[in-house]
PDB file of N, CA and C in Angstrom:
ATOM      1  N   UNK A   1       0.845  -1.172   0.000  1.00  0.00           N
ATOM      2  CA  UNK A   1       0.000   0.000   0.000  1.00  0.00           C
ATOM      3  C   UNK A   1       0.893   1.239   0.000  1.00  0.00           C
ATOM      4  N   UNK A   2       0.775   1.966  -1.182  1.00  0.00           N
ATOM      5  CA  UNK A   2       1.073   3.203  -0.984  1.00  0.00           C
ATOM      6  C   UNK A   2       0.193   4.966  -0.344  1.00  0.00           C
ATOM      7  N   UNK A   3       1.330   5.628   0.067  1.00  0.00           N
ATOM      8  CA  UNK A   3       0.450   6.620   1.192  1.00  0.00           C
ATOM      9  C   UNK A   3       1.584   7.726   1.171  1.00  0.00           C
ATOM     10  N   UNK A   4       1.151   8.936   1.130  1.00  0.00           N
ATOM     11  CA  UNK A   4       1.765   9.863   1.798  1.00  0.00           C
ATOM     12  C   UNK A   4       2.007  10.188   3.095  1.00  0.00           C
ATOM     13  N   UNK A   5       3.246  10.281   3.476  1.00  0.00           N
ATOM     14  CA  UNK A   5       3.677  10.853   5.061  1.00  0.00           C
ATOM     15  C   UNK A   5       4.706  12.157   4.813  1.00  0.00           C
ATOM     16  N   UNK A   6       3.476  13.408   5.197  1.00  0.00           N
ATOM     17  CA  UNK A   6       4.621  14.857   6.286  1.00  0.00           C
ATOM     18  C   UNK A   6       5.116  14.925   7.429  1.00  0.00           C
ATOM     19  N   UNK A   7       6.058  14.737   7.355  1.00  0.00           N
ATOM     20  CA  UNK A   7       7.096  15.416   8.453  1.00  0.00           C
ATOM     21  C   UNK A   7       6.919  16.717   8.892  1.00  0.00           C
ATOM     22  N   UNK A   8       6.009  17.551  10.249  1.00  0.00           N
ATOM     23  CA  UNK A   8       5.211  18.647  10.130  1.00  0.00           C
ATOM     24  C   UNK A   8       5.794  18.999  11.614  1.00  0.00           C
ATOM     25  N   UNK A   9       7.010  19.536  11.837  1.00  0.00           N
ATOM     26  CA  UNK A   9       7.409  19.705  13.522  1.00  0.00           C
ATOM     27  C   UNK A   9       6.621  20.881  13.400  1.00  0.00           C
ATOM     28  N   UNK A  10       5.493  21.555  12.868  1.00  0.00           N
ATOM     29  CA  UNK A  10       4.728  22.344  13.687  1.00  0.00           C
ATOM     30  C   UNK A  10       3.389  22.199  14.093  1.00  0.00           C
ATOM     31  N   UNK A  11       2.968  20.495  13.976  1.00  0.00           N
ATOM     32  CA  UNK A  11       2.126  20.303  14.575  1.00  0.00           C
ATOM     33  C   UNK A  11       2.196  19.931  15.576  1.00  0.00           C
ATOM     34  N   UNK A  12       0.984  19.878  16.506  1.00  0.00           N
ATOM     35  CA  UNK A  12       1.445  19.296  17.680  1.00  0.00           C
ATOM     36  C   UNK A  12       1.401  17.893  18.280  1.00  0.00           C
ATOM     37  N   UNK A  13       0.696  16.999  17.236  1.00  0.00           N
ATOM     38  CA  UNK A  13       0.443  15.682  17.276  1.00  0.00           C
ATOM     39  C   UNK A  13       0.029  15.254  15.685  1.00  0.00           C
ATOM     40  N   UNK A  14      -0.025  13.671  15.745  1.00  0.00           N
ATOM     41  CA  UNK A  14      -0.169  12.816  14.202  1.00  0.00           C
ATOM     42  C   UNK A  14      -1.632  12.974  13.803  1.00  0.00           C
ATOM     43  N   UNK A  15      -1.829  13.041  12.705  1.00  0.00           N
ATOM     44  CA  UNK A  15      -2.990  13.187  12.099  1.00  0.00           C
ATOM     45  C   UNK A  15      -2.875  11.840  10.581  1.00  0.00           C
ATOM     46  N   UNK A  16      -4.548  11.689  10.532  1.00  0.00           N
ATOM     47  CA  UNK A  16      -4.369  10.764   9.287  1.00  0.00           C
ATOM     48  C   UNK A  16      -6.173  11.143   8.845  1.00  0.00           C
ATOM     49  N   UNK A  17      -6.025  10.983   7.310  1.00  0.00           N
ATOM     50  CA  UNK A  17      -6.978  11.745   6.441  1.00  0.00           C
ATOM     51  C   UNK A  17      -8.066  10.329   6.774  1.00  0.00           C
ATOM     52  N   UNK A  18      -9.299  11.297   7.255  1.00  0.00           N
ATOM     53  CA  UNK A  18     -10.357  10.725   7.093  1.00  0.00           C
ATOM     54  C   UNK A  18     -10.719   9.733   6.464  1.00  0.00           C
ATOM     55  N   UNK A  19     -10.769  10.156   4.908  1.00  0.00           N
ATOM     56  CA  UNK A  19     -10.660   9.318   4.198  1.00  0.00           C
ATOM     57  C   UNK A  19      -9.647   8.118   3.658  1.00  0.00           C
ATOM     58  N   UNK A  20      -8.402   8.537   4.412  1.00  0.00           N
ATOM     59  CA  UNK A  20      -8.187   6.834   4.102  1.00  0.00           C
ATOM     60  C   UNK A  20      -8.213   6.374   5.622  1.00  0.00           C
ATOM     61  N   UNK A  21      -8.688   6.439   6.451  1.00  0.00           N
ATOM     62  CA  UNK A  21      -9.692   6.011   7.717  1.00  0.00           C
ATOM     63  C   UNK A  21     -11.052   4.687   6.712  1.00  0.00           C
ATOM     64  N   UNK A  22     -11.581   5.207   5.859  1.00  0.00           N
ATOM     65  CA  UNK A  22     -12.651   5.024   5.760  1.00  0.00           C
ATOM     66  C   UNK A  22     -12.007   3.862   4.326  1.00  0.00           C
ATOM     67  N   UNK A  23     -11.544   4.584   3.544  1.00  0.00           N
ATOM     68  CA  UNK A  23     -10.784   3.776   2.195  1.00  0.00           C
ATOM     69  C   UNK A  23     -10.557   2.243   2.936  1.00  0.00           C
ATOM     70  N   UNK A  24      -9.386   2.293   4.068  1.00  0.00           N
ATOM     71  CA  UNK A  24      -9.184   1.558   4.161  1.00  0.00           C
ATOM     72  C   UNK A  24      -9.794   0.281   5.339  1.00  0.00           C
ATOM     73  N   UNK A  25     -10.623   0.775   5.849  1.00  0.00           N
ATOM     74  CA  UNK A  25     -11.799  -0.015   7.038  1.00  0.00           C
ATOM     75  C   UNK A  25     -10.907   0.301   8.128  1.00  0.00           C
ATOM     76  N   UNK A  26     -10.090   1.381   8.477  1.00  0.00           N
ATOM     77  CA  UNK A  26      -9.373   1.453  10.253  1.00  0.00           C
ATOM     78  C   UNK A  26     -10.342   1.837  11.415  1.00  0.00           C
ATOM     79  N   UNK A  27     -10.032   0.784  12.265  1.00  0.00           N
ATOM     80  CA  UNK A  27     -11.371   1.178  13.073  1.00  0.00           C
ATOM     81  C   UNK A  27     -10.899   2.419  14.075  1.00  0.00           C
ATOM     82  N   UNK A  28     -11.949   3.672  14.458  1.00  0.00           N
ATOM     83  CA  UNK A  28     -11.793   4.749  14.396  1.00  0.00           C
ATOM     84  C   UNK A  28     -12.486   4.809  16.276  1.00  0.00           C
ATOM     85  N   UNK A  29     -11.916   5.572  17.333  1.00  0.00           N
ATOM     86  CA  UNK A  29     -12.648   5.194  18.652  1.00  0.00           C
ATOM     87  C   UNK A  29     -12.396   7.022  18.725  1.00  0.00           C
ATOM     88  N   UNK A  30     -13.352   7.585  19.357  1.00  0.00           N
ATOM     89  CA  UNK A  30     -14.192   9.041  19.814  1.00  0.00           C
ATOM     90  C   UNK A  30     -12.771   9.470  20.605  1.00  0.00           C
ATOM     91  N   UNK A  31     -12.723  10.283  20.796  1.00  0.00           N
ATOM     92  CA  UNK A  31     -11.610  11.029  21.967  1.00  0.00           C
ATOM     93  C   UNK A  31     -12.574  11.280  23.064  1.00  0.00           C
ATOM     94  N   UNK A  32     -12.268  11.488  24.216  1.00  0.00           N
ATOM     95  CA  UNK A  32     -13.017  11.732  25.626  1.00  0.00           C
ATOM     96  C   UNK A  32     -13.130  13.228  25.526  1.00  0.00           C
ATOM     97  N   UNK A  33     -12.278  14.230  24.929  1.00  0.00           N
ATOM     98  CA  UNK A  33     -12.448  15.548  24.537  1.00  0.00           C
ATOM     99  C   UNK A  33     -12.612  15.979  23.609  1.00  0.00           C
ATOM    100  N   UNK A  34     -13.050  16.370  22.649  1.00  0.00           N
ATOM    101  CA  UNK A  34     -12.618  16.298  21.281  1.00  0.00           C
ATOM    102  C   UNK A  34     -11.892  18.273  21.313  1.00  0.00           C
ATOM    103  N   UNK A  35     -11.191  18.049  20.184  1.00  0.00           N
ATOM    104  CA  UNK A  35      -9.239  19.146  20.373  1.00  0.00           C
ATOM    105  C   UNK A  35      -9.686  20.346  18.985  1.00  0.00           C
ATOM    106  N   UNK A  36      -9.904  21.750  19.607  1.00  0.00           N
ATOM    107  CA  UNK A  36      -9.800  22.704  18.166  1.00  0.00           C
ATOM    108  C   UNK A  36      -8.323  22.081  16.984  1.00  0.00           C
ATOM    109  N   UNK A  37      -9.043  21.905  16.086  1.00  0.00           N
ATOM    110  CA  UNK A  37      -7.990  21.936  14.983  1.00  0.00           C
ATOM    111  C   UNK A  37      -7.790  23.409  14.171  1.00  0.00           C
ATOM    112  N   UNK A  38      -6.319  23.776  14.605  1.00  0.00           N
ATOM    113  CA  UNK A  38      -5.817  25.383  14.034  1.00  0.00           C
ATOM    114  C   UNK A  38      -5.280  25.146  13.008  1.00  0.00           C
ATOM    115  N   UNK A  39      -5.197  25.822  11.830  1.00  0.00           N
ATOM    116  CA  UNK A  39      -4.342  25.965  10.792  1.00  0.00           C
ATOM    117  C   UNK A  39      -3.229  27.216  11.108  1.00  0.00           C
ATOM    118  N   UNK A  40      -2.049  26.863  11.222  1.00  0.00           N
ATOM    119  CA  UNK A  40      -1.671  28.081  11.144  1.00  0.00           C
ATOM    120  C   UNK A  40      -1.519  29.365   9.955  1.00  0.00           C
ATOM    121  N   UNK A  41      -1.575  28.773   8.727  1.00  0.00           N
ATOM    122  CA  UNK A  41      -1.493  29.352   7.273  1.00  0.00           C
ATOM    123  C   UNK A  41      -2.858  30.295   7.263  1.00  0.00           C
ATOM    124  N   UNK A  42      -3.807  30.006   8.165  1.00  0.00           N
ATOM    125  CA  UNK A  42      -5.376  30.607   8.104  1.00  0.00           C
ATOM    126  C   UNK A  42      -6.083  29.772   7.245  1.00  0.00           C
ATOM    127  N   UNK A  43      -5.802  29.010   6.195  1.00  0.00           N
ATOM    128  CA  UNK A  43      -6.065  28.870   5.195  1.00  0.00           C
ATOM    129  C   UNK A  43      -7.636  27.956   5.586  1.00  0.00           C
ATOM    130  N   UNK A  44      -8.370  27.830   5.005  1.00  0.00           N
ATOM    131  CA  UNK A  44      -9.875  27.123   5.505  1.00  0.00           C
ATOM    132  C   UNK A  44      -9.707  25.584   5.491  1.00  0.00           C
ATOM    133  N   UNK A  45     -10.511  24.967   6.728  1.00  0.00           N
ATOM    134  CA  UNK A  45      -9.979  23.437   7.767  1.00  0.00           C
ATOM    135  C   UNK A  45     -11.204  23.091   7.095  1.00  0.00           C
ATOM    136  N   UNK A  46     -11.204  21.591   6.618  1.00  0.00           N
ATOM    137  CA  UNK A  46     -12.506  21.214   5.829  1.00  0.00           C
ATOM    138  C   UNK A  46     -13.344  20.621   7.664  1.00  0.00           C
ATOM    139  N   UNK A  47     -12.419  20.772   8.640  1.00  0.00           N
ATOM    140  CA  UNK A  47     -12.719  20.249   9.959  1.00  0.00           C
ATOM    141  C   UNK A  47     -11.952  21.348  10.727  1.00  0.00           C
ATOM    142  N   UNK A  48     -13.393  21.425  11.764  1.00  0.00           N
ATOM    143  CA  UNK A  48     -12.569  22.584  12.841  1.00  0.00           C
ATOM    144  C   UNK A  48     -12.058  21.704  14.082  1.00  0.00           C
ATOM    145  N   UNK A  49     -13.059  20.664  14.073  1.00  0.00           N
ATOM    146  CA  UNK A  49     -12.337  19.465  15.716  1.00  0.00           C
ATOM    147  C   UNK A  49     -11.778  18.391  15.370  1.00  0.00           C
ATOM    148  N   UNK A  50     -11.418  18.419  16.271  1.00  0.00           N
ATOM    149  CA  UNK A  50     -10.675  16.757  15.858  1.00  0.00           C
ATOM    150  C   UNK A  50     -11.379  15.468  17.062  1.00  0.00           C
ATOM    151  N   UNK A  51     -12.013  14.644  16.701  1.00  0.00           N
ATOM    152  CA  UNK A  51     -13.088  14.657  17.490  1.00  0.00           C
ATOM    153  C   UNK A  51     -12.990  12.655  17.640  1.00  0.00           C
ATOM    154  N   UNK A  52     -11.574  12.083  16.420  1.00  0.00           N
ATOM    155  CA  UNK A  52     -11.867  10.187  16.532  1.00  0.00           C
ATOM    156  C   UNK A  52     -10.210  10.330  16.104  1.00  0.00           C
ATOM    157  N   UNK A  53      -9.710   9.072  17.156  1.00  0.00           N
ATOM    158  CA  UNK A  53      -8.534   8.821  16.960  1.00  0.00           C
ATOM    159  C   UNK A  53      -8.432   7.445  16.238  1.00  0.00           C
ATOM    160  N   UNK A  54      -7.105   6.752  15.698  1.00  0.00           N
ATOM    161  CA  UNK A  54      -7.188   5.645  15.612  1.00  0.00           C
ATOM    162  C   UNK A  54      -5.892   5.109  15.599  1.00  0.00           C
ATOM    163  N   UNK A  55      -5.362   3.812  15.843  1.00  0.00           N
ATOM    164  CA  UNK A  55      -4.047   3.137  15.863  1.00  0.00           C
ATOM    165  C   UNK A  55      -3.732   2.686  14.413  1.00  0.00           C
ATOM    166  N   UNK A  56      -2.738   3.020  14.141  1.00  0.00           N
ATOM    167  CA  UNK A  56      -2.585   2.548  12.346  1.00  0.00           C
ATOM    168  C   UNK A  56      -0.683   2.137  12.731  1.00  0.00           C
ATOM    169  N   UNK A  57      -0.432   1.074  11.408  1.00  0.00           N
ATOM    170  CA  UNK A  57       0.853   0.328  12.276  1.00  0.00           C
ATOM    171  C   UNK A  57       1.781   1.482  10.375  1.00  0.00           C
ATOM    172  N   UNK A  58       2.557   2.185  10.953  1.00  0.00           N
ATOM    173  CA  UNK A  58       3.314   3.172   9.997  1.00  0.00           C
ATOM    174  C   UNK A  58       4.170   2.624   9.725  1.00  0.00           C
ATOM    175  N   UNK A  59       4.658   2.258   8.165  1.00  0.00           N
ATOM    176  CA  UNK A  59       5.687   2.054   7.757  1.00  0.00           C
ATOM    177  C   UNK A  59       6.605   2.664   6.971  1.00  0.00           C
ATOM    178  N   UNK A  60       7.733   2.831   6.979  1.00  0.00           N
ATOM    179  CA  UNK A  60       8.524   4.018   6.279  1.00  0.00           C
ATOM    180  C   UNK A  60      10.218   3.018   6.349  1.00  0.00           C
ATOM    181  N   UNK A  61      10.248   2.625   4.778  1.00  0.00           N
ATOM    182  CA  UNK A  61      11.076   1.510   4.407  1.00  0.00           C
ATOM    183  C   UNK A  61      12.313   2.175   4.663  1.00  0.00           C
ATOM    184  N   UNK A  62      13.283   1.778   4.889  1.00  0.00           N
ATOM    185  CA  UNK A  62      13.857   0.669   5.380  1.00  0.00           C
ATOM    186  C   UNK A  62      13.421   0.263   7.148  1.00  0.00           C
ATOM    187  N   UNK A  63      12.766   1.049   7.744  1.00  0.00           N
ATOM    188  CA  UNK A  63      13.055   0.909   9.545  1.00  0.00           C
ATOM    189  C   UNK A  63      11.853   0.499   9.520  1.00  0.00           C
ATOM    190  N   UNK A  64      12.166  -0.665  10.860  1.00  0.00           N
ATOM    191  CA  UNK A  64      10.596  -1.621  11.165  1.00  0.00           C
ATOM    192  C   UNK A  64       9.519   0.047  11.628  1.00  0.00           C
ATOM    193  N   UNK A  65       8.339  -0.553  11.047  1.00  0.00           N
ATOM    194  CA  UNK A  65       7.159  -0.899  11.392  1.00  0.00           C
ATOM    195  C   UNK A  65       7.078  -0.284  12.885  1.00  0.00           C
ATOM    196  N   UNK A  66       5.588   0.461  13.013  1.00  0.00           N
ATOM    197  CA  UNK A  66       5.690   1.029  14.039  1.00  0.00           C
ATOM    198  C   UNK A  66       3.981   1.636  14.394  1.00  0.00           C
ATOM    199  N   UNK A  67       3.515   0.773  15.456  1.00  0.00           N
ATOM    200  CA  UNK A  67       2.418   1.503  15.872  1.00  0.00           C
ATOM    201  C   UNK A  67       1.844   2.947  16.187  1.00  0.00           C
ATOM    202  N   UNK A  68       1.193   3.519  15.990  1.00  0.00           N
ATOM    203  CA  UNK A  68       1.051   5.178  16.241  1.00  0.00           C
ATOM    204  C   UNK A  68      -0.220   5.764  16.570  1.00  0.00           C
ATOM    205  N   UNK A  69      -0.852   6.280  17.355  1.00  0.00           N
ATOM    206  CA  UNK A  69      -1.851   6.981  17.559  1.00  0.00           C
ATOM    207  C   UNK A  69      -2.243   8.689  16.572  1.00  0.00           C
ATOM    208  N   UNK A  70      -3.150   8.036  15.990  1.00  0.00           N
ATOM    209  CA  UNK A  70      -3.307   9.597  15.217  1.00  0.00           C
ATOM    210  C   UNK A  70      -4.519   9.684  15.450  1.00  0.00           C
ATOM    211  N   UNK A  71      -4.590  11.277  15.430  1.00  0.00           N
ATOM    212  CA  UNK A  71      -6.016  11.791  15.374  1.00  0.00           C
ATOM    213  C   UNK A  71      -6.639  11.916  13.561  1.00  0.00           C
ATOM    214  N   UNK A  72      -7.929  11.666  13.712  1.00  0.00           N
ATOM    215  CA  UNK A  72      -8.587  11.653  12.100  1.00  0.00           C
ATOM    216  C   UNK A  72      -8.854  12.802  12.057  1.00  0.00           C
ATOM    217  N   UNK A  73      -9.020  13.598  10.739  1.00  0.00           N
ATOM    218  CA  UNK A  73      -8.926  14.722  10.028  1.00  0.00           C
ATOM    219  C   UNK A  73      -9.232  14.520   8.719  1.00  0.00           C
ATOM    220  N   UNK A  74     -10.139  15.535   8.266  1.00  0.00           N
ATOM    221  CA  UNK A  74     -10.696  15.890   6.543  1.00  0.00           C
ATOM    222  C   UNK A  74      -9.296  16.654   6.385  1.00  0.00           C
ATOM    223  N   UNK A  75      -8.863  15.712   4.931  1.00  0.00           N
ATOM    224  CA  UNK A  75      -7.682  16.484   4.536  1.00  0.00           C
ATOM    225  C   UNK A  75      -8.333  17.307   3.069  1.00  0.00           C
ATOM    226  N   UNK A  76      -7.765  18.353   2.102  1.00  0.00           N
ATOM    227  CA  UNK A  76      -8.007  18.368   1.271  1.00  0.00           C
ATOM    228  C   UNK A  76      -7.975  17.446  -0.039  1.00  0.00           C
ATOM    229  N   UNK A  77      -6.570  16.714   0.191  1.00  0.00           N
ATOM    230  CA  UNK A  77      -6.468  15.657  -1.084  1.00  0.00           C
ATOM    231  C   UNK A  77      -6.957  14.153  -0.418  1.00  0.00           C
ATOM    232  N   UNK A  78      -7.469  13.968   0.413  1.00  0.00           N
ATOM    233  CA  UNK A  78      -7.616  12.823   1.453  1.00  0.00           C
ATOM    234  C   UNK A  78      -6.868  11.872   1.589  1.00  0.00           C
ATOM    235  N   UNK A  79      -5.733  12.179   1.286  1.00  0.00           N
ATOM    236  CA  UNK A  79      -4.865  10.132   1.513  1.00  0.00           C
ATOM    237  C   UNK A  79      -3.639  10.924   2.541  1.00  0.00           C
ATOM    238  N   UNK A  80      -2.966   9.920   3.282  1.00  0.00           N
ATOM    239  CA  UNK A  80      -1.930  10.198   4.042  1.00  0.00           C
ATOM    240  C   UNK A  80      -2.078  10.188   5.073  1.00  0.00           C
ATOM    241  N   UNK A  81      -0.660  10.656   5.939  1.00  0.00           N
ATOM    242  CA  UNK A  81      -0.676  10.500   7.381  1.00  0.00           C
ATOM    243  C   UNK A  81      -0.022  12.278   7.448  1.00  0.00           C
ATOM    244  N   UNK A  82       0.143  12.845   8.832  1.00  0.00           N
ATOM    245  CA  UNK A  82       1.080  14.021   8.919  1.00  0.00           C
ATOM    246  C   UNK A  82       2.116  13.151  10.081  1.00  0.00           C
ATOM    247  N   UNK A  83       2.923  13.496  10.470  1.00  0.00           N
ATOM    248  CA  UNK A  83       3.554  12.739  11.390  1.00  0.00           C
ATOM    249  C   UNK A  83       4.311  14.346  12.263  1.00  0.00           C
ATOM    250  N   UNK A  84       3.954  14.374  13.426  1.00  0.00           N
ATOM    251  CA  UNK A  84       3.783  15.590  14.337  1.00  0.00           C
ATOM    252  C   UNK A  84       4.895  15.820  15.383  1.00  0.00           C
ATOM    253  N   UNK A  85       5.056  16.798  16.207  1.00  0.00           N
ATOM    254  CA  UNK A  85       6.233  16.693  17.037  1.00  0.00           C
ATOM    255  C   UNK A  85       6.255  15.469  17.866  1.00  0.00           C
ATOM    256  N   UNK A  86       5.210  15.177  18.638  1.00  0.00           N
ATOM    257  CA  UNK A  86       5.096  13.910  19.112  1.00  0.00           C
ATOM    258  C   UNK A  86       5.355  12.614  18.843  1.00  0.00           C
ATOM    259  N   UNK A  87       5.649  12.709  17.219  1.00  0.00           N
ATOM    260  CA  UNK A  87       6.435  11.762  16.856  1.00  0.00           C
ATOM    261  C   UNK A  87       8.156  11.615  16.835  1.00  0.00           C
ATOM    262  N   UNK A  88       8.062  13.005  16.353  1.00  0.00           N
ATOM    263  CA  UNK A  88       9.879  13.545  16.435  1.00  0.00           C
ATOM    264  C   UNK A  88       9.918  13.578  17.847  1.00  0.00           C
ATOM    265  N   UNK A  89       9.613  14.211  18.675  1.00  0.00           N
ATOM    266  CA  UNK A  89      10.172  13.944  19.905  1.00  0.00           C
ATOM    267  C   UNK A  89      10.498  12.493  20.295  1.00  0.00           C
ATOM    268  N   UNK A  90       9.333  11.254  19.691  1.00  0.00           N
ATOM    269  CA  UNK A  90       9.281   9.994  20.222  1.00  0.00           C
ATOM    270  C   UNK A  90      10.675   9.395  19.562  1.00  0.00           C
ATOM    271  N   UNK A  91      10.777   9.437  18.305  1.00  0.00           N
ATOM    272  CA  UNK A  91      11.957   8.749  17.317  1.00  0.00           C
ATOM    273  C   UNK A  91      12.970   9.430  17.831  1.00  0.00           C
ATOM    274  N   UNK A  92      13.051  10.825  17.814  1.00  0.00           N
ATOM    275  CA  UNK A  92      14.494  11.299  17.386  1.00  0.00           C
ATOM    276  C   UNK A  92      15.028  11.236  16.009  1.00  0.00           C
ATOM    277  N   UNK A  93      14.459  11.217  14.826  1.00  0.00           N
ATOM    278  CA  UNK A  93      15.206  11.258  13.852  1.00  0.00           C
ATOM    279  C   UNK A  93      16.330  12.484  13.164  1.00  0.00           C
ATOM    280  N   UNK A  94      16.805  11.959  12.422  1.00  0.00           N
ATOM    281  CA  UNK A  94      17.530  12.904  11.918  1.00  0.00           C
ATOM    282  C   UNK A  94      17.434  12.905  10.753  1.00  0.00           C
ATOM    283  N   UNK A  95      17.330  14.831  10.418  1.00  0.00           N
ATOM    284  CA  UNK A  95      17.112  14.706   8.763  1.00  0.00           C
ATOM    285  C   UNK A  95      17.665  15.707   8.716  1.00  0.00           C
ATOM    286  N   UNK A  96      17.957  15.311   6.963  1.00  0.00           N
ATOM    287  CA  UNK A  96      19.193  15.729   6.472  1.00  0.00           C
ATOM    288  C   UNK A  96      18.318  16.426   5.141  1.00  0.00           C
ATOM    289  N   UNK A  97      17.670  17.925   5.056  1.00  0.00           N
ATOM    290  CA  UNK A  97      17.183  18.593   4.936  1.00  0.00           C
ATOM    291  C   UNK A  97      17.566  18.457   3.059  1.00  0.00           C
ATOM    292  N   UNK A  98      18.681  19.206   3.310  1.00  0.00           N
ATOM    293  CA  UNK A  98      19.079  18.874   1.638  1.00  0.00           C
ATOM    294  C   UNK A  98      19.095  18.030   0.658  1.00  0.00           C
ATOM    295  N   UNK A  99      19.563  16.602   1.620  1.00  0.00           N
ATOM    296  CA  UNK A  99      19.252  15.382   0.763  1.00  0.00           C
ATOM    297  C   UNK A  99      17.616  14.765   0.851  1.00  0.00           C
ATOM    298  N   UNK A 100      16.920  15.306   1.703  1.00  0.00           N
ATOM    299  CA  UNK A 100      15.121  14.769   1.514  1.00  0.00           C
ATOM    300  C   UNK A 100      15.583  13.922   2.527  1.00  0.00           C
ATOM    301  N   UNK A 101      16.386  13.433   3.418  1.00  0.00           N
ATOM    302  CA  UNK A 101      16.372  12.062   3.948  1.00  0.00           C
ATOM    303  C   UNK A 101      16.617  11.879   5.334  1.00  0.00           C
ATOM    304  N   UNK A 102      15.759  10.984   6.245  1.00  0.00           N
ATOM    305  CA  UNK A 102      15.533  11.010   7.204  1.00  0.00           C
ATOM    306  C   UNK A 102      16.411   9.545   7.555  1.00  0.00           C
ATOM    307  N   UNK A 103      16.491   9.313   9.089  1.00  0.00           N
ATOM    308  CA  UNK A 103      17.384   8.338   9.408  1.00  0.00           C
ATOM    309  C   UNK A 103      16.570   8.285  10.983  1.00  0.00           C
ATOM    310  N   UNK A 104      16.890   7.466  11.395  1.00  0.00           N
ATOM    311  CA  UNK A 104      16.230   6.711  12.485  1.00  0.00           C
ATOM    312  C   UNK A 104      17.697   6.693  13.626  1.00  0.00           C
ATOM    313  N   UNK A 105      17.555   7.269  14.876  1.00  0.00           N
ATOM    314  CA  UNK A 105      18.911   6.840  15.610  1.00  0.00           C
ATOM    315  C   UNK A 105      18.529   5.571  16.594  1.00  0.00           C
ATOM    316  N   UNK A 106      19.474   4.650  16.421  1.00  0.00           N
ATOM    317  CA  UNK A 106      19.015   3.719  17.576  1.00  0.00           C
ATOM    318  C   UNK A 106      18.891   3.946  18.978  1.00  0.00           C
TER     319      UNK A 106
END
């Protein structure tokens, strides 16, 4: 299966498009709060809350496989994941800006 993943250190947590929530049958559970979703660009949110999370297992070749909590979100093009500080804080990766390429530290 192919999918888009952003690397977005200015969000503040993972997000994954509604629609491939739904494309692909992930089962989707309510948040106990549901969280304003801000754009910072202003630009118009096809969703203002963020209101169902779900566990999806992320893969990004060569490094294993990796469970993740994202919140669901109407994207404009609908496919993908964003991958948020909460993830960079969790990995630690390192990227190497110029070459596009990210690395995993053990």
């Amino acid at each position: 299966m192919f999918y888009s993943i952003l690397i977005d250190s200015g969000a503040t947590n993972s997000f994954i498009a509604n629609q491939f929530v739904h494309k692909y049958s992930l089962t989707m559970s309510e948040l106990s709060e549901k969280i304003p979703l801000i754009i910072l660009d202003f630009s118009e949110s096809p969703s203002s809350w963020v209101t169902n999370h779900t566990k999806y297992m992320v893969e990004i070749p060569p490094f294993p496989s990796f469970d993740w909590d994202l919140s669901v979100i109407d994207t404009p093009k609908g496919e993908g994941l964003i991958l948020g500080i909460d993830f960079l804080n969790h990995f630690n990766p390192s990227i190497y800006w110029r070459k596009r390429l990210i690395t995993f530290n053990p």
